[in-house]
N, C-alpha and C. Protein backbone atom coordinates (compact mmCIF):
# COMPACT_ATOMS: atom_id res chain seq x y z
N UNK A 1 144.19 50.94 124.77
CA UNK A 1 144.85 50.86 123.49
C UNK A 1 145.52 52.20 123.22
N UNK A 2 146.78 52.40 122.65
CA UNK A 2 147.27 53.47 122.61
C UNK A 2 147.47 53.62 121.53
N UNK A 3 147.25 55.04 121.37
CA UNK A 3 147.34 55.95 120.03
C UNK A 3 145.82 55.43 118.64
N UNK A 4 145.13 54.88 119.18
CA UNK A 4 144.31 53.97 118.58
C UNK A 4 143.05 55.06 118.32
N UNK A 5 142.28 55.21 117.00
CA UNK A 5 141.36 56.10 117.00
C UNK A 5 140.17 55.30 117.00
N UNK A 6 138.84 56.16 117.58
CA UNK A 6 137.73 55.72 117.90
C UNK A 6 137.40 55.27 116.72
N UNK A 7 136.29 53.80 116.91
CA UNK A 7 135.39 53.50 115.49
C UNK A 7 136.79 53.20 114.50
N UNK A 8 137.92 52.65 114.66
CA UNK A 8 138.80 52.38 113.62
C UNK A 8 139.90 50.80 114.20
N UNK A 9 139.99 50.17 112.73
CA UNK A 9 140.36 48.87 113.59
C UNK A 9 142.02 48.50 112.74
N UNK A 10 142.77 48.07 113.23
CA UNK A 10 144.07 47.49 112.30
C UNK A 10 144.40 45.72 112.51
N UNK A 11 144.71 45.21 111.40
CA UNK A 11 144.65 44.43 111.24
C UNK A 11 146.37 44.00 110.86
N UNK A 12 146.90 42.93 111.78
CA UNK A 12 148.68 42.56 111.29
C UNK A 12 148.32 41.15 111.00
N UNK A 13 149.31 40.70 110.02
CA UNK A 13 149.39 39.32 110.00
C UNK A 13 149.91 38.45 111.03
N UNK A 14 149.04 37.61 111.16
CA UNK A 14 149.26 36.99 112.51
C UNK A 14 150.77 35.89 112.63
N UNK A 15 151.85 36.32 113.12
CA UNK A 15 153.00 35.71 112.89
C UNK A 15 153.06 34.31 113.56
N UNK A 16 152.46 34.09 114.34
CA UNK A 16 152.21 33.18 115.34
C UNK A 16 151.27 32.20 114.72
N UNK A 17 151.12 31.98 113.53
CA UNK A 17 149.75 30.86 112.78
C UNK A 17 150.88 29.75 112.81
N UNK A 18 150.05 28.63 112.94
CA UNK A 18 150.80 27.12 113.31
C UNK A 18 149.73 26.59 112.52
N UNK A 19 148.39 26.52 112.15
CA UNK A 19 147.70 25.29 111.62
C UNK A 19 146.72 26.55 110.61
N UNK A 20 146.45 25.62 109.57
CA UNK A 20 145.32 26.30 108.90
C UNK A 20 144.24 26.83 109.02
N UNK A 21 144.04 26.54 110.18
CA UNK A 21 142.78 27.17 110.43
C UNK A 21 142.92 28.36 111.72
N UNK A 22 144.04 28.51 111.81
CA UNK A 22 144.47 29.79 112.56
C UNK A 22 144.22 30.96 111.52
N UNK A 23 143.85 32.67 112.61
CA UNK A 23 143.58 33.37 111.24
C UNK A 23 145.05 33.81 110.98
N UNK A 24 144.50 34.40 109.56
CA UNK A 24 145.77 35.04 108.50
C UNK A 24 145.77 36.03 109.47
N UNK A 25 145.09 37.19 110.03
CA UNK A 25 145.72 38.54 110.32
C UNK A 25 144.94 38.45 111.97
N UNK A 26 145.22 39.51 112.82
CA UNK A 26 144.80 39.66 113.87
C UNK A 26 144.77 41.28 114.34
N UNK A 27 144.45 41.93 115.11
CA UNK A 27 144.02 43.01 115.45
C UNK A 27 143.52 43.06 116.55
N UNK A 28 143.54 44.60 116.76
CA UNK A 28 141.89 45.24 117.73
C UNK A 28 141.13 46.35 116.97
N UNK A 29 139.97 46.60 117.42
CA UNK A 29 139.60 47.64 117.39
C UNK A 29 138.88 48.34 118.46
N UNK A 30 138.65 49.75 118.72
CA UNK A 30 138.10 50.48 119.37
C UNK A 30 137.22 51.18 118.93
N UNK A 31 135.59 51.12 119.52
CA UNK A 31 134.42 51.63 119.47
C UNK A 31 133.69 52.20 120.47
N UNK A 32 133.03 53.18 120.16
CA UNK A 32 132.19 53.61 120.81
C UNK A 32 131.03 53.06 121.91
N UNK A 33 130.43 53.60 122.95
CA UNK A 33 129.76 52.70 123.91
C UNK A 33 128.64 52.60 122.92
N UNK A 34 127.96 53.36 122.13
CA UNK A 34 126.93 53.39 121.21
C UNK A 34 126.77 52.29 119.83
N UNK A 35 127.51 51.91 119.74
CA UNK A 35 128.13 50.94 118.59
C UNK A 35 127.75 49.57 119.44
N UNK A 36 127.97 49.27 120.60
CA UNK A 36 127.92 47.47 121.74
C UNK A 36 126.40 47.60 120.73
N UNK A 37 126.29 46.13 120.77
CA UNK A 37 125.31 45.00 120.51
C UNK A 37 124.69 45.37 119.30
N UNK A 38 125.35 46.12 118.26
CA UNK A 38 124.54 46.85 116.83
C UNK A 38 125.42 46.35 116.11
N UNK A 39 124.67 46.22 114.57
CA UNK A 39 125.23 45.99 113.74
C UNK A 39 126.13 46.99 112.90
N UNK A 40 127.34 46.40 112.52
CA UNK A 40 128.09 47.15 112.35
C UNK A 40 128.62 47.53 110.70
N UNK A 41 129.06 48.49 109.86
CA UNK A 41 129.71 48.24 108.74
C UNK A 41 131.32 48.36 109.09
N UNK A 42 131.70 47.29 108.70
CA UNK A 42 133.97 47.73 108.48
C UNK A 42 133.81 47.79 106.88
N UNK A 43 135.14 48.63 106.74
CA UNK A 43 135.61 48.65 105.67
C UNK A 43 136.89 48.89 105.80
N UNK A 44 138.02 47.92 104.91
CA UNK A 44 139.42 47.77 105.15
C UNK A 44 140.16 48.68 104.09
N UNK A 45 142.02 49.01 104.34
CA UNK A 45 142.46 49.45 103.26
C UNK A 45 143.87 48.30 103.18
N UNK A 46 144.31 47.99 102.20
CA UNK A 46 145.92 47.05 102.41
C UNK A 46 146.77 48.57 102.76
N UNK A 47 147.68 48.21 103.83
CA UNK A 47 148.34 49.69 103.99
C UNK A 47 150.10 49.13 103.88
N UNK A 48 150.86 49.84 104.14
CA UNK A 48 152.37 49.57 103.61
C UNK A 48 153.46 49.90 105.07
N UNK A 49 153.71 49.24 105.94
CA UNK A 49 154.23 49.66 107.22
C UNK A 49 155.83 50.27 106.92
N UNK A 50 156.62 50.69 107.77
CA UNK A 50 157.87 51.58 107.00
C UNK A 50 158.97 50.45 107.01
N UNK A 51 158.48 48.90 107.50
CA UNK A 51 159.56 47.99 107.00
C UNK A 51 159.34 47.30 105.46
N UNK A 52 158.34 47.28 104.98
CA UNK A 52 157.16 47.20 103.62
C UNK A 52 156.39 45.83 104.09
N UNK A 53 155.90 45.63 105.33
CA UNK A 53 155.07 44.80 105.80
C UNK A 53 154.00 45.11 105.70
N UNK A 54 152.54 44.58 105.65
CA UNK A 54 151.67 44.71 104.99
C UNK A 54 150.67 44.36 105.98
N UNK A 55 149.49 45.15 106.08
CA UNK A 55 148.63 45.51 107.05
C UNK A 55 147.46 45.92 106.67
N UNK A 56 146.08 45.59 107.24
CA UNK A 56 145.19 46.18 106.99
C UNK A 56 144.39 46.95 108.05
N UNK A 57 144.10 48.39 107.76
CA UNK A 57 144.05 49.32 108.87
C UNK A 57 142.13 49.96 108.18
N UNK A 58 141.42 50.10 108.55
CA UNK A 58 139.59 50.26 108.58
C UNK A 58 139.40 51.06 109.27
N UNK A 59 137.74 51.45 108.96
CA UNK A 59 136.78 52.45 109.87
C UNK A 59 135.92 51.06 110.41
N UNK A 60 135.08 51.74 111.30
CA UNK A 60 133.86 50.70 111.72
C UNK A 60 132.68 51.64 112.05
N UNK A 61 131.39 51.60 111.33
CA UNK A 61 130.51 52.61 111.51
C UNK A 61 128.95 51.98 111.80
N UNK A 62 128.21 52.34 112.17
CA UNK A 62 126.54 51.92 112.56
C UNK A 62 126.54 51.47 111.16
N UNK A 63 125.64 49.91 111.05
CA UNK A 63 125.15 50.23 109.54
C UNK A 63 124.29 51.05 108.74
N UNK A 64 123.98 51.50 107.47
CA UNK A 64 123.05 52.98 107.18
C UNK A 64 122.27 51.76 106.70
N UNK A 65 121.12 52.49 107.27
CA UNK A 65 119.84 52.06 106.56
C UNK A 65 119.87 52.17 105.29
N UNK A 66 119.21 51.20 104.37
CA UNK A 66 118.80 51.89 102.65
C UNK A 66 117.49 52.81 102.64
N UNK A 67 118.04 53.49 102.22
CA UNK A 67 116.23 54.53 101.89
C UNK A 67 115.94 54.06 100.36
N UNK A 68 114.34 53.74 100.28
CA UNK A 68 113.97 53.27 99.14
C UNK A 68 113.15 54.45 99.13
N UNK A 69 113.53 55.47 98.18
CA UNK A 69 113.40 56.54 97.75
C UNK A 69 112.56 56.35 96.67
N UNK A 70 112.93 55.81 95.47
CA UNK A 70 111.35 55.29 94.88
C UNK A 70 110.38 54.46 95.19
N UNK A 71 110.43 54.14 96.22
CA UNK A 71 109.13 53.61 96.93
C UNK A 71 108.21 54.94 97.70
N UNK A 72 109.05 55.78 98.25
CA UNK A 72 108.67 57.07 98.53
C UNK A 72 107.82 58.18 97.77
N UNK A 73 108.50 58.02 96.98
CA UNK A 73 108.30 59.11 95.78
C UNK A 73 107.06 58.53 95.02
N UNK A 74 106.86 57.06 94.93
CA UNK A 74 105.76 56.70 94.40
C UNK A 74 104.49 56.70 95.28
N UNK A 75 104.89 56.86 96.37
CA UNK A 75 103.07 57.08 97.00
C UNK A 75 103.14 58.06 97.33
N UNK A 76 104.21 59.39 97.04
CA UNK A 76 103.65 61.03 96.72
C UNK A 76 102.48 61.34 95.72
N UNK A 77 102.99 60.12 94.55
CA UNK A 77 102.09 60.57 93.50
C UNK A 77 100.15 60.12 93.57
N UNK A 78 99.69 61.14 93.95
CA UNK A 78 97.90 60.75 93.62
C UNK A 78 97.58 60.00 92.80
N UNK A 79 98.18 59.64 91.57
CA UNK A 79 97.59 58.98 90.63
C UNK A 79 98.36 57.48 90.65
C-alpha cells in the first residue's frame, strides 16, 4: 500500500455499488503484525478530498482495557 500510515485506515465511497446490499464505502487498512487476531478500536473522521468528495479516513488501535479504579481504591480501604 503506498503512502499509507501504520494502524490507519481510509475509507471511499464505493462507486461500483449495483444492489443494496453492496457496501456504501470501501477501503484498506494497514496494521501492525501485533494487532493480527486482537481486538481492535477504529475510530473515523468525514474528511473533504480536493475535488469536495467525501471520505472517511481513521486510526485503528489495541482495544484499552477499562480500569475500574473505584473498585481499586475500595479494597485499599481497611475499613
Amino acid at each position: 500500500m503506498k503512502d499509507y500510515k501504520t494502524n490507519r485506515f481510509v475509507l471511499f465511497q464505493n462507486d461500483s455499488k449495483k444492489a443494496e446490499n453492496h457496501p456504501d464505502y470501501r477501503g484498506l487498512a494497514l496494521v501492525t503484525q501485533d494487532m493480527v487476531g486482537k481486538e481492535l478500536e477504529i475510530a473515523g473522521w468525514v474528511q473533504e478530498d480536493k475535488k469536495g468528495g467525501q471520505y472517511i479516513s481513521g486510526t485503528i488501535q489495541l482495544k484499552r482495557e477499562k480500569n475500574d479504579t473505584k473498585k481499586e481504591v475500595e479494597e485499599d480501604i481497611p475499613f
